[in-house]
Protein backbone atom coordinates (compact mmCIF):
# COMPACT_ATOMS: atom_id res chain seq x y z
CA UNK A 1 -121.78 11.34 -46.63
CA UNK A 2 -118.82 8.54 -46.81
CA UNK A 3 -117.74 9.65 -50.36
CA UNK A 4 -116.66 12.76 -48.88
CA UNK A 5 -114.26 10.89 -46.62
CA UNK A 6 -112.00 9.11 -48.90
CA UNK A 7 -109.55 12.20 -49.51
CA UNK A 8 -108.54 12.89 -45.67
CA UNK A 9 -107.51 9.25 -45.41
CA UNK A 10 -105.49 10.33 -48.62
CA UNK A 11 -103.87 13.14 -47.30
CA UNK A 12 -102.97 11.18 -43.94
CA UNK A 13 -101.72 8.17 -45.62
CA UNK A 14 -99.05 9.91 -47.90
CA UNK A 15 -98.20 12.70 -44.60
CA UNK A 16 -97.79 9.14 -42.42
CA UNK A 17 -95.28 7.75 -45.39
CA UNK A 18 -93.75 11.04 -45.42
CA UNK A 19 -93.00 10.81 -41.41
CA UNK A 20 -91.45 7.48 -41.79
CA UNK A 21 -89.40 8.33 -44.31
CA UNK A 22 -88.08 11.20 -42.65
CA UNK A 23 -87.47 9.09 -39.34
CA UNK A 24 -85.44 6.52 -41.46
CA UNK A 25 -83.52 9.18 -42.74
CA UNK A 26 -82.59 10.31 -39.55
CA UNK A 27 -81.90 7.40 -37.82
CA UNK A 28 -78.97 6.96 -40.70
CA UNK A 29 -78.25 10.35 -39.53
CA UNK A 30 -77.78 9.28 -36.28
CA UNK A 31 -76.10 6.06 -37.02
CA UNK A 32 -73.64 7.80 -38.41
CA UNK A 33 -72.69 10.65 -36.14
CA UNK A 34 -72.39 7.54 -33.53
CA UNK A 35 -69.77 6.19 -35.45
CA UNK A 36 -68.17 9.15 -35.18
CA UNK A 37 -68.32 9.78 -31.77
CA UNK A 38 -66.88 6.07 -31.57
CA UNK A 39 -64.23 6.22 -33.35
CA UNK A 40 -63.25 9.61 -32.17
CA UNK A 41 -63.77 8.36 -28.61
CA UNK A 42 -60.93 5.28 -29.54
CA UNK A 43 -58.63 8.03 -30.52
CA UNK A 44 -58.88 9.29 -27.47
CA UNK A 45 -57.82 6.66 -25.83
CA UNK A 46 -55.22 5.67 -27.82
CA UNK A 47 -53.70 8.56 -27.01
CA UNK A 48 -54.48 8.25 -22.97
CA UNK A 49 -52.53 5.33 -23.37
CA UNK A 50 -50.12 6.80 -25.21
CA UNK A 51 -49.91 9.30 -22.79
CA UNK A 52 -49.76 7.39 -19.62
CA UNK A 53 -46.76 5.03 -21.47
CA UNK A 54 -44.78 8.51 -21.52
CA UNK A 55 -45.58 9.30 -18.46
CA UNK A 56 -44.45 5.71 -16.93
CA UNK A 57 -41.49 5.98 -19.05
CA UNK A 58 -40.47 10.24 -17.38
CA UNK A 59 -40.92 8.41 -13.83
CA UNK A 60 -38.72 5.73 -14.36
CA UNK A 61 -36.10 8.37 -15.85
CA UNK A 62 -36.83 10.29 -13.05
CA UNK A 63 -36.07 7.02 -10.30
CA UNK A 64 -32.79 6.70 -12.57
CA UNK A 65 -31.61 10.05 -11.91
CA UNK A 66 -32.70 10.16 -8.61
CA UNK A 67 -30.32 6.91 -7.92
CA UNK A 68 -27.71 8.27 -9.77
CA UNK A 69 -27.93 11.47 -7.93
CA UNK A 70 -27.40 9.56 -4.51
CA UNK A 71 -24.18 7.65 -5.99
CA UNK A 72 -23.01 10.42 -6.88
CA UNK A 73 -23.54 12.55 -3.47
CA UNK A 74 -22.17 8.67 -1.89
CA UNK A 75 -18.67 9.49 -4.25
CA UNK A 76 -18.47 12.76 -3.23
CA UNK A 77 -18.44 12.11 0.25
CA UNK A 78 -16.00 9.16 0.18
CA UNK A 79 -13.83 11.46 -1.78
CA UNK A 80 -14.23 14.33 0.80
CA UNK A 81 -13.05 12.04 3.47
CA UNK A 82 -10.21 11.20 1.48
CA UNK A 83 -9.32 14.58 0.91
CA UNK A 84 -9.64 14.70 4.58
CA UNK A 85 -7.61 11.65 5.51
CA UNK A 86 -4.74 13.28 3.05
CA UNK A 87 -4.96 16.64 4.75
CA UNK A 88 -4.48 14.51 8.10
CA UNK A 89 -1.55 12.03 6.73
CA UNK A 90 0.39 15.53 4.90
CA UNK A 91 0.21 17.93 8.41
CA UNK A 92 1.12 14.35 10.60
CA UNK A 93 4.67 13.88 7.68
CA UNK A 94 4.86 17.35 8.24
CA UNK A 95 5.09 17.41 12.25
CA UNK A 96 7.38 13.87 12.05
CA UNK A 97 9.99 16.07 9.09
CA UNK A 98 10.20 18.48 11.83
CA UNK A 99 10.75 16.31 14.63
CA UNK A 100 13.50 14.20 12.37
CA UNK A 101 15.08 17.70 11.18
CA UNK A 102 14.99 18.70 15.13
CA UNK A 103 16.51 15.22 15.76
CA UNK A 104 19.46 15.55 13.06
CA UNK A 105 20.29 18.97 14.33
CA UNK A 106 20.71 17.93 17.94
CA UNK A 107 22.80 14.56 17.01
CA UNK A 108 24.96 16.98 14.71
CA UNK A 109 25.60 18.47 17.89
CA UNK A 110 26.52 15.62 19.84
CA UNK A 111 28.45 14.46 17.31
CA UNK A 112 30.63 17.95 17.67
CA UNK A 113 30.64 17.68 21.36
CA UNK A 114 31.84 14.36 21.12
CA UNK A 115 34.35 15.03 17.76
CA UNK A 116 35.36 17.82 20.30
CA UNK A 117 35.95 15.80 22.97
CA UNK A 118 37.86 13.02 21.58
CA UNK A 119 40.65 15.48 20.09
CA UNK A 120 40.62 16.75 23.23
CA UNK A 121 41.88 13.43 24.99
CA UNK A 122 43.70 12.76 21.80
CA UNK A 123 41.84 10.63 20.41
CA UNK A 124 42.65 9.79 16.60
CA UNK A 125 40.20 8.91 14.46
CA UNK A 126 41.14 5.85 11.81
CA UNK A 127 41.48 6.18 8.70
CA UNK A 128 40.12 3.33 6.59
CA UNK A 129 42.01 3.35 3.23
CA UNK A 130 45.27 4.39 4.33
CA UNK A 131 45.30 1.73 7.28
CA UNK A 132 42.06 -0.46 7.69
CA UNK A 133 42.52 -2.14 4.04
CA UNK A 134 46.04 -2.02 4.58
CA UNK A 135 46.89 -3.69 7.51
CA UNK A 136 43.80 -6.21 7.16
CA UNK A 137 45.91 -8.80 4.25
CA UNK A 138 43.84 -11.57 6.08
CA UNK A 139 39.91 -10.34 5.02
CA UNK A 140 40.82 -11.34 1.72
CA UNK A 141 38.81 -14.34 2.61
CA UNK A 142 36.34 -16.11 -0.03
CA UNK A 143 32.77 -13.96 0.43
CA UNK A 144 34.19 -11.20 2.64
CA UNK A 145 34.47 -7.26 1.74
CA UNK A 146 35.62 -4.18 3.39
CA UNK A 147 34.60 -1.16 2.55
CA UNK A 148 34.45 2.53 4.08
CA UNK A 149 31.54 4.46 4.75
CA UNK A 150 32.60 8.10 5.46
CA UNK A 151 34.40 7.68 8.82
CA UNK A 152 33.00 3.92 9.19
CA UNK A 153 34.72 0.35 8.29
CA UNK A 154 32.09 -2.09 7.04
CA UNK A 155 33.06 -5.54 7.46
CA UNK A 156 30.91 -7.80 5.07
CA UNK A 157 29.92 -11.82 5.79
CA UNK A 158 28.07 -13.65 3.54
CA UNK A 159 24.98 -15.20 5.42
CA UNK A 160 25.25 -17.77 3.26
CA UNK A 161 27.94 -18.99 5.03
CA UNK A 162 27.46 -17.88 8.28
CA UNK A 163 23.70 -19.28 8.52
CA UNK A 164 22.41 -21.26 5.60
CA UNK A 165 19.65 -22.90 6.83
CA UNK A 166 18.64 -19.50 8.43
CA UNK A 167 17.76 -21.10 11.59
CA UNK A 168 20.15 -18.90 13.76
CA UNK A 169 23.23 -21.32 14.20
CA UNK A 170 26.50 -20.96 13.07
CA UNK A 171 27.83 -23.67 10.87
CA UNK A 172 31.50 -25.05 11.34
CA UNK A 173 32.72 -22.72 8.08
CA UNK A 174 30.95 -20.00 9.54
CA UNK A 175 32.83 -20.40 13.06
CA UNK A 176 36.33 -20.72 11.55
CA UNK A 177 35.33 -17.24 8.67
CA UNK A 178 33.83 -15.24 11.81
CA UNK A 179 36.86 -16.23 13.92
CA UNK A 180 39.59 -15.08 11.27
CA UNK A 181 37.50 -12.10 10.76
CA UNK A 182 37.43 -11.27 14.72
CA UNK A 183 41.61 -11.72 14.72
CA UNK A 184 42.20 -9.36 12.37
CA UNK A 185 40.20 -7.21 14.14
CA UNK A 186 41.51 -7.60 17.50
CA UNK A 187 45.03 -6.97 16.44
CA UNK A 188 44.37 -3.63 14.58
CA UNK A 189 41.57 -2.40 16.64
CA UNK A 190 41.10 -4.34 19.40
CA UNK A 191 38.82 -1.46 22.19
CA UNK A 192 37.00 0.34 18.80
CA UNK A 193 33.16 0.53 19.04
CA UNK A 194 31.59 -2.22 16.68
CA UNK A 195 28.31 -2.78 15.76
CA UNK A 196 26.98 -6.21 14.52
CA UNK A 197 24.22 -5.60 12.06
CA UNK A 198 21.94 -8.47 10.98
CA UNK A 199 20.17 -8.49 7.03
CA UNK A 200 18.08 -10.33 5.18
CA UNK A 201 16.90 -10.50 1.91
CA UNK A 202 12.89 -10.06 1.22
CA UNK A 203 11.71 -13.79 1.76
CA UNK A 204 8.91 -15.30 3.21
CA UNK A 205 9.14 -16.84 6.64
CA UNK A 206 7.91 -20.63 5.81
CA UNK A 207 5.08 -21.85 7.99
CA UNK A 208 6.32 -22.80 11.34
CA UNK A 209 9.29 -20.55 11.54
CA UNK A 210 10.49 -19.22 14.87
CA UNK A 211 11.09 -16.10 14.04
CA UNK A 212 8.16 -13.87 13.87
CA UNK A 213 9.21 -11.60 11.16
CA UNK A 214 12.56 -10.92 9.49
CA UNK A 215 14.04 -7.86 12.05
CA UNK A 216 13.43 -10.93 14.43
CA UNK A 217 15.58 -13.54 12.40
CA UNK A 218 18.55 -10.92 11.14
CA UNK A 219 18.30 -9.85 15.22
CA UNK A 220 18.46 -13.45 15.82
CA UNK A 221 22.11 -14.42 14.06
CA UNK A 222 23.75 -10.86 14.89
CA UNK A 223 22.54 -12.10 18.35
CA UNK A 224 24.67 -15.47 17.88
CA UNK A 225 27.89 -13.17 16.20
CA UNK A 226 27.55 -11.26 19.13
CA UNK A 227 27.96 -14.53 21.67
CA UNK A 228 30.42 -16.02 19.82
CA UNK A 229 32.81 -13.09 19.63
CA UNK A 230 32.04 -12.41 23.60
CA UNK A 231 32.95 -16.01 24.26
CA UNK A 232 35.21 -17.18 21.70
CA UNK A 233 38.10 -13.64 20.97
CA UNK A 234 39.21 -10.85 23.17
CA UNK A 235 36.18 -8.72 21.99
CA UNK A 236 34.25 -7.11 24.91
CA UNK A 237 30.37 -6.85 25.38
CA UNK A 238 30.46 -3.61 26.63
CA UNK A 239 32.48 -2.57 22.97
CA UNK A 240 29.62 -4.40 20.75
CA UNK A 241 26.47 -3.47 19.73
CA UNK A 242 23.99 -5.45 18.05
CA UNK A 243 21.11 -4.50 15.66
CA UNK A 244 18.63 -6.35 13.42
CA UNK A 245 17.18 -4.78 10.02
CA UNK A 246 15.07 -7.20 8.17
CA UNK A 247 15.40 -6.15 4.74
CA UNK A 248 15.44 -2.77 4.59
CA UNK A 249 18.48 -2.18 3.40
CA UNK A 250 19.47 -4.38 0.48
CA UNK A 251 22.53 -4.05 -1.29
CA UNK A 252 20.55 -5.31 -4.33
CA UNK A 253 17.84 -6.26 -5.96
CA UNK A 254 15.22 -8.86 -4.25
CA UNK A 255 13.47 -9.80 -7.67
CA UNK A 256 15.77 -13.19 -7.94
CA UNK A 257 17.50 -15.50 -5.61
CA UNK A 258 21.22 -14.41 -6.04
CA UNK A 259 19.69 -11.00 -5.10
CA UNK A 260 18.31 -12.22 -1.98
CA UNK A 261 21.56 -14.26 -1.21
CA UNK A 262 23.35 -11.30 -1.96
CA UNK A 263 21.49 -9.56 1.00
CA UNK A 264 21.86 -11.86 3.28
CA UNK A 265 24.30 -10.93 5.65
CA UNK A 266 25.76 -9.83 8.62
CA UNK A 267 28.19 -6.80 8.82
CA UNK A 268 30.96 -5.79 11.35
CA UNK A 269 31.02 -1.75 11.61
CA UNK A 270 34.25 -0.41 12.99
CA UNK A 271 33.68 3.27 14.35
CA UNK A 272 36.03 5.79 15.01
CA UNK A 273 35.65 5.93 18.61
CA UNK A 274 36.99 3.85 21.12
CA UNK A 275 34.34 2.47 23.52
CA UNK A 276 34.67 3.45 27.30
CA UNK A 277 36.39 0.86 29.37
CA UNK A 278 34.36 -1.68 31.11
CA UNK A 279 33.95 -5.06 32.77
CA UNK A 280 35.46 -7.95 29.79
């Protein structure tokens, strides 16, 4: 009975080699595809990353132009209010031409009324050329001019010599030039309207000046002319008039010294008119 065994064991011995060799086979099989599925699954995320770096770099582009975007809406505003502020400074020159036009026209008419009333009491206006510079030998003084300005005489003084240490006082050449000056005057047109005009030249006050600006200094010294042609010639108060105007009205140039010598000064304007009579 055993003999008959021996070729089953056989058969199951090479089908149990044959199963292991297919398992082995399979399990390279396997090895292998899970390589692949490895190595494909890196990929991936390579290219997550990848991904998500773009995606990090868009926002930030996105924050940029975003920021941008408000600067820009921030400059557009600031210009719109400056288109604004324009608009308001253009229509507020507009309304002030008008009023100064509406001004010149109604002193044009006083000036007629009055042109018309002075021929009427015979009044005769002066002639500067033909009798001012004529009659006047004594303004030929060192520093002093004369020159006419349509119907106007315009005395010159160097403030130089009038008020050097721009402090407001007359020095002892500036009494004795302002006194010639004023006798001259006197004899040729001694009741004429005559303005005393202060100017400057474009300085800088130094630190503890008195005056507050420079209208307040070139008031300051047409102020003193003023008192010392009240107290000192036959020249009435009520006849003089006295102005101050800083700097704003150079005869030259304020870029060097000279210039703003040049500027300093204080000038005697004859008018036509005669000035009303009144207290001396």
């Amino acid at each position: 009975m055993f003999p008959k065994q021996g070729k089953p064991l056989w058969v199951l011995g090479c089908l149990l080699v044959a199963v292991l060799a297919g398992c082995a086979e399979n399990a390279l099989v396997l090895k292998g595809q899970l390589q692949q599925l490895q190595q494909q699954q890196m990929a991936l995320s390579r290219q997550a990353e990848e991904l998500q770096h773009r995606a990090n770099a868009l926002d930030r582009d996105n924050q940029e132009k975003d920021v941008l975007l408000a600067q820009a809406q921030q400059r557009a505003q600031a210009a719109e209010a400056q288109v604004a502020a324009l608009k308001e400074q253009l229509a507020s020159l507009t309304r002030q031409l008008a009023q100064a036009r509406q001004d010149q026209q109604a002193a044009e008419t006083k000036v007629q009324a009055l042109s018309a009333s002075l021929q009427r009491r015979g009044s005769v206006p002066i002639e500067p050329n033909n009798s001012f510079a004529q009659r006047l030998p004594g303004m030929n003084l060192p520093g002093v001019s004369v020159r006419q300005d349509g119907e106007l005489i315009r005395i010159e003084l160097p403030g130089g010599t009038l008020f050097p240490q721009m402090d407001g006082r007359l020095t002892p050449e500036g009494v004795r030039l302002l006194a010639a000056v004023a006798h001259e005057i006197v004899r040729d047109f001694p009741d004429h309207r005559i303005g005393i005009q202060g100017h400057v030249g474009k300085i800088g006050l130094p630190p503890g000046s008195p005056w507050r600006s420079l209208h307040h200094l070139s008031y300051a010294e047409a102020m003193t002319v003023f008192d010392f042609l009240v107290a000192q010639t036959p020249l009435r108060a009520d006849q003089l008039e006295v102005s101050g105007h800083g700097s704003n009205f150079p005869l030259v140039s304020n870029a060097t010294p000279q210039g703003q010598q040049r500027n300093h000064r204080i000038e005697l304007v004859i008018y036509p008119d005669k000035a009303a009579a009144g207290n001396p």
